[in-house]
N, C-alpha and C. Protein backbone atom coordinates (compact mmCIF):
# COMPACT_ATOMS: atom_id res chain seq x y z
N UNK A 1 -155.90 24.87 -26.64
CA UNK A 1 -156.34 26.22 -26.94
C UNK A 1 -157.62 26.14 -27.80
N UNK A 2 -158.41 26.55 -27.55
CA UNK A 2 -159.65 26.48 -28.19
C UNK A 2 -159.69 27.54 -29.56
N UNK A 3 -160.62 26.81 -30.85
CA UNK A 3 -160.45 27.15 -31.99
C UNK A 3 -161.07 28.77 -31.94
N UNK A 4 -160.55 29.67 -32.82
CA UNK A 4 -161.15 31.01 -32.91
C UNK A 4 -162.36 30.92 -33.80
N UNK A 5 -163.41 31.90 -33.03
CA UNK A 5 -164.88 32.09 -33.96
C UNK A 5 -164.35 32.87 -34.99
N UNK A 6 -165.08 32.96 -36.12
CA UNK A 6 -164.83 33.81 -37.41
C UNK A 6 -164.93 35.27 -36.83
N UNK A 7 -166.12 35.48 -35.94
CA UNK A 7 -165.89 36.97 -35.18
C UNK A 7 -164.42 37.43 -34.82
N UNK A 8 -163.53 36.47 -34.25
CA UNK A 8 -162.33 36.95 -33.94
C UNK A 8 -161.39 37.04 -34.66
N UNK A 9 -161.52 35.95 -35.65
CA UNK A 9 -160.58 36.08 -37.32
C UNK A 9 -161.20 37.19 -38.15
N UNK A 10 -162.43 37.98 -37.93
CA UNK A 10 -162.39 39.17 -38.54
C UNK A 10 -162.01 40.39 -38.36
N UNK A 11 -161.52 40.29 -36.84
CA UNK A 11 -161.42 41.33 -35.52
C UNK A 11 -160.15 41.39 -35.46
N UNK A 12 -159.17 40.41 -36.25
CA UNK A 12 -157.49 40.20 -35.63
C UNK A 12 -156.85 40.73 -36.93
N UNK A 13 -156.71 42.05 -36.89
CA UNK A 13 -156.20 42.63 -38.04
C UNK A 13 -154.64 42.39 -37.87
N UNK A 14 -154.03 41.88 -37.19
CA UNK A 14 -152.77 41.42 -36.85
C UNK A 14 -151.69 42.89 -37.42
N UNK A 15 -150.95 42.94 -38.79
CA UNK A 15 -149.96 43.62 -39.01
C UNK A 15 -150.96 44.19 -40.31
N UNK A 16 -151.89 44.25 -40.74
CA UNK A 16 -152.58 44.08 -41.72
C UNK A 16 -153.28 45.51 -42.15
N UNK A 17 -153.65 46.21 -42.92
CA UNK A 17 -153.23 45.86 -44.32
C UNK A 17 -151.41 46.35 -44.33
N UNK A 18 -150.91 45.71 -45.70
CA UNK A 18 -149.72 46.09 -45.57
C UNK A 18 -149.71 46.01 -47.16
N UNK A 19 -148.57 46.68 -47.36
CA UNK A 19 -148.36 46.60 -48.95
C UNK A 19 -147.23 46.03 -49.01
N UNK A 20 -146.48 45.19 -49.83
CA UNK A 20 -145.33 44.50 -50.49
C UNK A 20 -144.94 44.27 -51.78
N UNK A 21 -144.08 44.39 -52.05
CA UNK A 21 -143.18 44.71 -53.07
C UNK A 21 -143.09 43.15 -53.85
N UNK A 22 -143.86 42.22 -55.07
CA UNK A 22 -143.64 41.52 -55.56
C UNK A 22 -142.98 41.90 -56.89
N UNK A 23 -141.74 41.07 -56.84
CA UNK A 23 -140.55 41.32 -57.88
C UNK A 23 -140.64 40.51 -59.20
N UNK A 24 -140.34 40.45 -60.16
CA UNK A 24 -140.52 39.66 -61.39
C UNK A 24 -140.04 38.72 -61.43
N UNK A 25 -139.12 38.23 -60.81
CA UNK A 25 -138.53 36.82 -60.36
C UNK A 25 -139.04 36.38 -59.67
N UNK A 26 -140.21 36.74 -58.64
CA UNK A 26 -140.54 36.16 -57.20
C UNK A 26 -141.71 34.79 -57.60
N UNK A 27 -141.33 34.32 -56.88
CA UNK A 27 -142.33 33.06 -56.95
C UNK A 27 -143.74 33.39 -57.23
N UNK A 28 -144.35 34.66 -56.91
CA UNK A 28 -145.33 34.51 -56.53
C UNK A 28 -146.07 35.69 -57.70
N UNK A 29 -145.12 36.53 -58.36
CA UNK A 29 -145.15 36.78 -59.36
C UNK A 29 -145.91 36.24 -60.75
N UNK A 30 -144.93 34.96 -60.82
CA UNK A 30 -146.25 34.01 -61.73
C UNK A 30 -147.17 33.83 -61.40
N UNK A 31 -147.76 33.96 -59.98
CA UNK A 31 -149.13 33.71 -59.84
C UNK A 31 -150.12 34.55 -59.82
N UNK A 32 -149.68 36.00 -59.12
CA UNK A 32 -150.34 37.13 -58.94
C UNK A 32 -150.39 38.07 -59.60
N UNK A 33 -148.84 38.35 -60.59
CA UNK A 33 -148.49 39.14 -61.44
C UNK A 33 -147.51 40.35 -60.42
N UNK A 34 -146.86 41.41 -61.12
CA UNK A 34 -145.60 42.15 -60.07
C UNK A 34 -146.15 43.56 -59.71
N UNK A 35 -145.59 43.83 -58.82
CA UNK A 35 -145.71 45.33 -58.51
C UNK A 35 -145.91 45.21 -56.79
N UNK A 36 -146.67 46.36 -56.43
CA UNK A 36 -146.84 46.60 -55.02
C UNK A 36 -148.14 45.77 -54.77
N UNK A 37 -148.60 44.47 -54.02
CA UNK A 37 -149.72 44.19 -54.20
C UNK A 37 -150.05 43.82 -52.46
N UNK A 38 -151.17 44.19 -52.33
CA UNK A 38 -152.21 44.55 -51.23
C UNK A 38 -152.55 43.78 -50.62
N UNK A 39 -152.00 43.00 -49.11
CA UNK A 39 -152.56 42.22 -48.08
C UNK A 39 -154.00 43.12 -47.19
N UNK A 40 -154.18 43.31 -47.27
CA UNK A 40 -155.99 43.82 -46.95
C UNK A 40 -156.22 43.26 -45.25
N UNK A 41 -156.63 43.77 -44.65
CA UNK A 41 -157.18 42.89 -43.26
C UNK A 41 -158.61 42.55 -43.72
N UNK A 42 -158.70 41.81 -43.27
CA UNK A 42 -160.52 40.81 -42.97
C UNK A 42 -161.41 41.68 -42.99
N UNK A 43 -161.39 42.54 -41.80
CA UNK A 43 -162.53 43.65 -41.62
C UNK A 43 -162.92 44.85 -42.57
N UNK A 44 -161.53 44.85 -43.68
CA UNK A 44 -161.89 45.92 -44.65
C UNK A 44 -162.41 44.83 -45.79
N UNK A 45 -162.78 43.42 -45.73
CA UNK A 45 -163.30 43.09 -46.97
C UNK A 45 -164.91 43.52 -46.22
N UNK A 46 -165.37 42.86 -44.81
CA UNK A 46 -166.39 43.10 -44.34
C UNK A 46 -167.10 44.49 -44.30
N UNK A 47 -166.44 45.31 -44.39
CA UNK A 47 -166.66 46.93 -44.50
C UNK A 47 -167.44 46.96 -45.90
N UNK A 48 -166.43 46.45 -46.69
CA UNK A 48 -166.68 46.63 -47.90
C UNK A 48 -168.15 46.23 -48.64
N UNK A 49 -168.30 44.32 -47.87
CA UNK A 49 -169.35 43.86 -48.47
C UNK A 49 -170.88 44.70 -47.68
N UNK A 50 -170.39 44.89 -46.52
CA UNK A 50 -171.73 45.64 -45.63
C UNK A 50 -172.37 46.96 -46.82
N UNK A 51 -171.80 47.35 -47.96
CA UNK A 51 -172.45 48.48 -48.46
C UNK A 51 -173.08 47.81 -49.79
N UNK A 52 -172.56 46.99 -49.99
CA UNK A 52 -173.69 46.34 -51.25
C UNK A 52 -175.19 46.68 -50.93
N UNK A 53 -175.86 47.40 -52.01
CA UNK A 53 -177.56 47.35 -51.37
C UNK A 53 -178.12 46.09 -51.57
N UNK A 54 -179.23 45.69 -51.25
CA UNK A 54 -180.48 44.99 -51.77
C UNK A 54 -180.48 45.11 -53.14
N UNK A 55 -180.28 43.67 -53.76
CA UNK A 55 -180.93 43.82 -55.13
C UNK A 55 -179.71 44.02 -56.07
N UNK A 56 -178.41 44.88 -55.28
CA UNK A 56 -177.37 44.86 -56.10
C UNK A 56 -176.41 43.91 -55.56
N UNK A 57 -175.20 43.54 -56.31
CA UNK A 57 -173.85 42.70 -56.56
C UNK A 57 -172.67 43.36 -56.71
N UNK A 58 -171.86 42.29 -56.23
CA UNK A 58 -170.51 42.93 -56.31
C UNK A 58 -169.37 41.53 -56.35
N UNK A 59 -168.11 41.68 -57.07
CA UNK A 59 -167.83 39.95 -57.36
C UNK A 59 -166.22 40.57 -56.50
N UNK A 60 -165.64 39.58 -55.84
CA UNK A 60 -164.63 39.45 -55.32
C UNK A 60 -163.63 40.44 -56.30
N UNK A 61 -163.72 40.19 -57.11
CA UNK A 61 -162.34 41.42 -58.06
C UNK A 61 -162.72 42.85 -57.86
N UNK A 62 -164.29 43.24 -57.82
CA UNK A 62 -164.49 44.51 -57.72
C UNK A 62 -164.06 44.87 -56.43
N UNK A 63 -164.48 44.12 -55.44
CA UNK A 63 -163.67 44.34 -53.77
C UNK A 63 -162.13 44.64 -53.90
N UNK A 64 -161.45 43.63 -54.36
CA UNK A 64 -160.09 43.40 -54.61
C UNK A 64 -159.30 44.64 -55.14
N UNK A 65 -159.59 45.01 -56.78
CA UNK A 65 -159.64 46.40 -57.13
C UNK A 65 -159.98 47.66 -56.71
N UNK A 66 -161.47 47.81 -55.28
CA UNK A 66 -161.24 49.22 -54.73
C UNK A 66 -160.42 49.21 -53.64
N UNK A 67 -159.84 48.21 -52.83
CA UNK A 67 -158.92 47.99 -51.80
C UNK A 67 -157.86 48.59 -52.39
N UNK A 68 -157.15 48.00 -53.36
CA UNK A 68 -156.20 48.17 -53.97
C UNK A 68 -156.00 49.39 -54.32
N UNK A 69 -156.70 50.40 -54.68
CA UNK A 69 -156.80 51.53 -55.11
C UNK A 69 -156.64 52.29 -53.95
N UNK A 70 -157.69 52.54 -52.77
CA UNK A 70 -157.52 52.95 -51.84
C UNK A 70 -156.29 53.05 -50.98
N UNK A 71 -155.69 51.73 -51.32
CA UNK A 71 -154.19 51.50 -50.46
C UNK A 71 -152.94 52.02 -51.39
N UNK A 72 -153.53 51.97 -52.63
CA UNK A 72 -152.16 52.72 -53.87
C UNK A 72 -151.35 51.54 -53.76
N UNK A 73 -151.97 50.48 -54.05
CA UNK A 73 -151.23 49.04 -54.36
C UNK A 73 -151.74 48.81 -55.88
N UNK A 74 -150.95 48.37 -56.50
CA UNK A 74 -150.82 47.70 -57.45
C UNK A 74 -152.08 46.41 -58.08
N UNK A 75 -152.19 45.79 -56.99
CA UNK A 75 -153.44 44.83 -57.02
C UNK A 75 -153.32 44.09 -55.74
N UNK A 76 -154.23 43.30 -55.54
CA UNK A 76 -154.33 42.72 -53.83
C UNK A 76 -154.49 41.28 -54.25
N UNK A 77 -154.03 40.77 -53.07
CA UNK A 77 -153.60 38.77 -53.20
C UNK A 77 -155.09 39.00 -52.97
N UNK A 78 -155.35 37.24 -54.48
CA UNK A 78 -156.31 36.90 -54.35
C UNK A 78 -156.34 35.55 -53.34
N UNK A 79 -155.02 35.14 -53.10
CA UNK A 79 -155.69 34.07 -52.11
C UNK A 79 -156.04 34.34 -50.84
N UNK A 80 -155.58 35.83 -50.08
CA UNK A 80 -156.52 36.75 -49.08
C UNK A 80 -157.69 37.15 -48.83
N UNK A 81 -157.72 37.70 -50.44
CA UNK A 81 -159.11 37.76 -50.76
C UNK A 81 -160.15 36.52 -50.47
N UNK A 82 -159.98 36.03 -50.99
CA UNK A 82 -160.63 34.53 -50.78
C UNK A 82 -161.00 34.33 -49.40
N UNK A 83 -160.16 33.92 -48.67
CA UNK A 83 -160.12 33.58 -47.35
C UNK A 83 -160.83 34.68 -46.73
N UNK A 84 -160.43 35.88 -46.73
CA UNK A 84 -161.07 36.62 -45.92
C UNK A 84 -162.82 37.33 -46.06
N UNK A 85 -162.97 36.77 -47.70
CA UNK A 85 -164.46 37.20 -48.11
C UNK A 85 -165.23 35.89 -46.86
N UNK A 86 -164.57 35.10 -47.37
CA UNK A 86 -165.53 33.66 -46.53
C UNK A 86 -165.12 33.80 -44.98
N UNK A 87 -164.58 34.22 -44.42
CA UNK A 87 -164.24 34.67 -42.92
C UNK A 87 -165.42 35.35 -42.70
N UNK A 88 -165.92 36.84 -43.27
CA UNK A 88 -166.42 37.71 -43.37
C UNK A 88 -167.91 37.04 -43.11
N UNK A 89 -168.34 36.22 -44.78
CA UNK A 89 -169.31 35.84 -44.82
C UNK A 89 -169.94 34.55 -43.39
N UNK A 90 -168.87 33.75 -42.83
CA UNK A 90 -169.13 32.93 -41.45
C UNK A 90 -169.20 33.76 -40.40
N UNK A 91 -168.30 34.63 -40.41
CA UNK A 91 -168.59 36.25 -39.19
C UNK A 91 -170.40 36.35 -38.81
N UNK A 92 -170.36 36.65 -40.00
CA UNK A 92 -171.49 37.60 -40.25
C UNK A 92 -173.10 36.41 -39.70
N UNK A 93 -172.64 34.82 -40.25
CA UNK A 93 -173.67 34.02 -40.16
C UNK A 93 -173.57 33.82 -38.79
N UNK A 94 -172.44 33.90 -37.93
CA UNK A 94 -172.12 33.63 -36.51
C UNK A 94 -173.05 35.19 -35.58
N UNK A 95 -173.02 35.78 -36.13
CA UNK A 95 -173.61 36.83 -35.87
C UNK A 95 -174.93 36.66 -35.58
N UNK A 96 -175.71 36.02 -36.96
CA UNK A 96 -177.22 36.00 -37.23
C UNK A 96 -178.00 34.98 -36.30
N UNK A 97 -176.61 33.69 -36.21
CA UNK A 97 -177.07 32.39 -34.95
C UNK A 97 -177.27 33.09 -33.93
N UNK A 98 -176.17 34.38 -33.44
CA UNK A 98 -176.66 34.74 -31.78
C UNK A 98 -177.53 36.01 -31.88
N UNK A 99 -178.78 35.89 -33.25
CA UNK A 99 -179.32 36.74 -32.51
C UNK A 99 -179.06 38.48 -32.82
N UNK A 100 -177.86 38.62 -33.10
CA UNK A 100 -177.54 40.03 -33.63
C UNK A 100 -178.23 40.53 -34.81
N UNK A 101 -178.41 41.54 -35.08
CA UNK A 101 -179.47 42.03 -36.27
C UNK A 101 -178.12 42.72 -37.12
N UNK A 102 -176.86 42.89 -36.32
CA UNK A 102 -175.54 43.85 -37.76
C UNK A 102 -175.27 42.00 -38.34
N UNK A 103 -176.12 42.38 -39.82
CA UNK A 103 -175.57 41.24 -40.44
C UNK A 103 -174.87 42.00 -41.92
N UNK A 104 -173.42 41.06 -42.12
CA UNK A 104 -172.96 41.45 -43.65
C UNK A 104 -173.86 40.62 -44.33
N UNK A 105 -174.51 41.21 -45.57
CA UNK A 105 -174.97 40.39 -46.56
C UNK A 105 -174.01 40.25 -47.72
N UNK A 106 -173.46 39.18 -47.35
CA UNK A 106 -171.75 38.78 -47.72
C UNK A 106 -172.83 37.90 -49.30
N UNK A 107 -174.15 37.16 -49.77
CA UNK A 107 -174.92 36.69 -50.35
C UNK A 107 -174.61 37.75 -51.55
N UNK A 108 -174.06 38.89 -51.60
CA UNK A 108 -174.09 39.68 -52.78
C UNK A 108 -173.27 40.08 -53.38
N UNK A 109 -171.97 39.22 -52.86
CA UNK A 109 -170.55 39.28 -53.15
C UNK A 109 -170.52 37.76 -53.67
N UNK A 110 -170.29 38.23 -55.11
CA UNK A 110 -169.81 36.95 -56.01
C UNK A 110 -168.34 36.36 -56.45
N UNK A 111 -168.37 35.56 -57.07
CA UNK A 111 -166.56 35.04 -57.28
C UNK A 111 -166.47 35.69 -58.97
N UNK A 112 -165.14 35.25 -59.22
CA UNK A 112 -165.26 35.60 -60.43
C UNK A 112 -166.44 35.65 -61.22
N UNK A 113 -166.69 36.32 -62.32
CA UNK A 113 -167.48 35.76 -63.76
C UNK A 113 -168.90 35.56 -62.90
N UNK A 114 -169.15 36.43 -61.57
CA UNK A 114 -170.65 35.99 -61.35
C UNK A 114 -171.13 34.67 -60.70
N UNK A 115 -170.15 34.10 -60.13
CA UNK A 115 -170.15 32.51 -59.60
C UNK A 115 -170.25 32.45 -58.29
N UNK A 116 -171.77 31.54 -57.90
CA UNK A 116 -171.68 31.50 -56.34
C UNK A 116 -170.52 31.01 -55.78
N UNK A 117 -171.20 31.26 -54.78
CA UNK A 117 -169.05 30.81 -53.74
C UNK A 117 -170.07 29.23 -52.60
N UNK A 118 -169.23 28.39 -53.14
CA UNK A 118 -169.98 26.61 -52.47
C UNK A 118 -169.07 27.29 -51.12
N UNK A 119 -168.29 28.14 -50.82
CA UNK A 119 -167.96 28.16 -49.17
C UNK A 119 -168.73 28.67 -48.47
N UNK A 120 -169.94 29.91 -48.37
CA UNK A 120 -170.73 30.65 -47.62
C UNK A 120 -171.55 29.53 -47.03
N UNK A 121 -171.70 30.44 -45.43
CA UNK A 121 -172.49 29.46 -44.49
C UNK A 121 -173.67 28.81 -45.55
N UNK A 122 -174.02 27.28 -45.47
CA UNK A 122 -175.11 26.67 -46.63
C UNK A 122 -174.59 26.63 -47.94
N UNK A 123 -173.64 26.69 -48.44
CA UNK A 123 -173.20 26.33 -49.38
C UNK A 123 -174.08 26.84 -50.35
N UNK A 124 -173.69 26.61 -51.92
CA UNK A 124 -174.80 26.69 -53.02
C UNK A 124 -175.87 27.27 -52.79
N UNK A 125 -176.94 25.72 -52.00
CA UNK A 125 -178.34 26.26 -51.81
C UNK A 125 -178.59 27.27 -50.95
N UNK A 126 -178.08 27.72 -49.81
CA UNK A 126 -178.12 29.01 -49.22
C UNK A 126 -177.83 29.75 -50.33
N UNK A 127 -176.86 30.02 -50.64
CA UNK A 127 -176.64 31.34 -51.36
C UNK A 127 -177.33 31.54 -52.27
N UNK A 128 -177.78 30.31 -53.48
CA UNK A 128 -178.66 30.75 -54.54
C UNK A 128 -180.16 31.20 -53.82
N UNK A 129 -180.20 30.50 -52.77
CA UNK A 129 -181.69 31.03 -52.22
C UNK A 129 -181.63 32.42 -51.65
N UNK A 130 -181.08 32.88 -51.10
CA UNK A 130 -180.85 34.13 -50.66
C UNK A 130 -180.41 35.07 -51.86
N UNK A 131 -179.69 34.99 -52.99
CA UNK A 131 -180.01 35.73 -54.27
C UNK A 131 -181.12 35.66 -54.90
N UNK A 132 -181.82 34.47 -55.12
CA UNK A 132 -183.21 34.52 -55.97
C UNK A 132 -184.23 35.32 -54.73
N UNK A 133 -183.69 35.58 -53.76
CA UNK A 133 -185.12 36.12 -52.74
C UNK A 133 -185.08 37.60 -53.25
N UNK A 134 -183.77 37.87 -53.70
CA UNK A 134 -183.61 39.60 -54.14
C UNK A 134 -184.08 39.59 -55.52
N UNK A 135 -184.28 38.89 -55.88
CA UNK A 135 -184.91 38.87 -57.41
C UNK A 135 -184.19 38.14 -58.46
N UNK A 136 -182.18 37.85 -58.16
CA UNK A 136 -181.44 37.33 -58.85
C UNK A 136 -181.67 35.84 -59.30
N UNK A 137 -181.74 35.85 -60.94
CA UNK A 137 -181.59 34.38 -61.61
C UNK A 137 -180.80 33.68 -61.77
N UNK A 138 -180.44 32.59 -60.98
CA UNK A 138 -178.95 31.33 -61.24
C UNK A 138 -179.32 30.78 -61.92
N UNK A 139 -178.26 30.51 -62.67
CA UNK A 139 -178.31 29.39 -64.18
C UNK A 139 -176.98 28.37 -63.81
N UNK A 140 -177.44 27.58 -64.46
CA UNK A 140 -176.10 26.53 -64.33
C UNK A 140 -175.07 26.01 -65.40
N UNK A 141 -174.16 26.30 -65.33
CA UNK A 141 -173.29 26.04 -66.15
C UNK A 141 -172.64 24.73 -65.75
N UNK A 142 -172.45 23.56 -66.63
CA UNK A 142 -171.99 22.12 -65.74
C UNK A 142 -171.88 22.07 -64.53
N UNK A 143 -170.97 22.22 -63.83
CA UNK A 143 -171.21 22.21 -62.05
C UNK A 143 -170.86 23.07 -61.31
N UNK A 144 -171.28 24.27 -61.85
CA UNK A 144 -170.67 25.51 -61.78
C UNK A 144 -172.53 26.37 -61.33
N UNK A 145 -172.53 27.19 -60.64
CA UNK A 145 -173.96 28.33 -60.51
C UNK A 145 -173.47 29.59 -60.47
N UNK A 146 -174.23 30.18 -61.31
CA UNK A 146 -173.64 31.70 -61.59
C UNK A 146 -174.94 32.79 -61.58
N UNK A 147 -175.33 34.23 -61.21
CA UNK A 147 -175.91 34.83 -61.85
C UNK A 147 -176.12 35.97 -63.00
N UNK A 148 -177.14 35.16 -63.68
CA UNK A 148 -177.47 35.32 -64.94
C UNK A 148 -177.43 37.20 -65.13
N UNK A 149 -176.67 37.54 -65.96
CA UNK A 149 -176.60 39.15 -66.49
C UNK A 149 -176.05 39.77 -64.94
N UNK A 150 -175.15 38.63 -64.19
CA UNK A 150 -175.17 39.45 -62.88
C UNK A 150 -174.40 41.04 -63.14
N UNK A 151 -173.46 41.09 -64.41
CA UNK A 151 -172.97 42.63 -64.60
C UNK A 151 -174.00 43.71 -64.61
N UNK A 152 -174.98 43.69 -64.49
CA UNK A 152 -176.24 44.57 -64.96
C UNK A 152 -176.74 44.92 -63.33
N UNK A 153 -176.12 44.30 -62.70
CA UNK A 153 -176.57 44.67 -60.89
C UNK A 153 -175.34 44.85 -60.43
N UNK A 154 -174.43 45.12 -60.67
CA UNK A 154 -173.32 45.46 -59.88
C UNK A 154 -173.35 46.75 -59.20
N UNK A 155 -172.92 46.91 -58.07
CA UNK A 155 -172.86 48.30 -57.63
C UNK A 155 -171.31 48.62 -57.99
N UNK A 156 -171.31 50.00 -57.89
CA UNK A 156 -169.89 50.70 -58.04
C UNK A 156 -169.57 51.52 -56.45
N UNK A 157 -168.67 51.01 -56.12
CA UNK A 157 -168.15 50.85 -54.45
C UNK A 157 -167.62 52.09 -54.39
N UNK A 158 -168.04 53.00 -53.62
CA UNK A 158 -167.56 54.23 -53.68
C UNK A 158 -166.68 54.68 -51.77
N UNK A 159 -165.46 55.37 -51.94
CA UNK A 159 -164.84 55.50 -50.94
C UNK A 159 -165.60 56.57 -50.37
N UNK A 160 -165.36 56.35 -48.92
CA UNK A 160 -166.15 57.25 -48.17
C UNK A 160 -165.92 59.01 -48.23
């Protein structure tokens, strides 16, 4: 069976979004913390990052937090999150290889604390290059790249 393009892992909303009930005993509890918390499909992180402007930022928790809100969940798995920002962001580069002009500029969606993400198509140097082209300054923290005052460019994600 041949491997799926990121186009189709963004496209396969399967049972998704769904909300679930994490309990204070649950395993997963210690990791995520309890309440109703938010499996998200792929295409609503891609929705999401497509409205970042030029010039502004937005870090995986701010995504995470308006999902969550929107769905009246509690908070949304960050290891979804994760996966599906970088789905999004290979989507989008699979896109740009054939030629398509609908690109996510997934480059303006940061990780925690302002931290490039080493998974986006090009790793590091893509991404810091494609932020410093918008004007954004990376600094380095031991082996870590972040941008500098990135709270001062954040956009505030507004529901439609």
């Amino acid at each position: 069976m041949a491997k799926k393009s990121f186009n189709e892992k963004l496209n396969n909303s399967k049972d998704l979004p769904k909300v679930e009930f994490v309990g204070f005993d649950d395993k997963m509890a210690k990791r995520f913390g309890s309440g109703n918390m938010l499996i998200a499909a792929p295409i609503e992180y891609d929705e999401v990052m497509k409205k970042i402007p030029e010039g502004k930022l937005t870090t995986s928790e701010e995504i995470r937090a308006f999902l969550a809100k929107k769905h009246n969940a509690d908070f949304t798995c960050q290891l979804t999150a994760g996966i599906f920002i970088n789905i999004a962001a290979n989507a989008s580069q699979e896109r740009e290889d054939s030629g398509s002009s609908e690109i996510t500029p997934y480059w303006r969606t940061l990780k925690k604390g302002g931290g490039l993400n080493e998974k986006y198509p090009g790793g590091i140097d893509k991404h810091r290059f494609l932020l410093e082209m918008e004007g954004h300054e990376i600094i380095n923290k031991g082996k870590r790249y972040f941008v500098k005052d990135y709270d001062k460019a954040l956009h505030e994600i507004q529901r439609p």
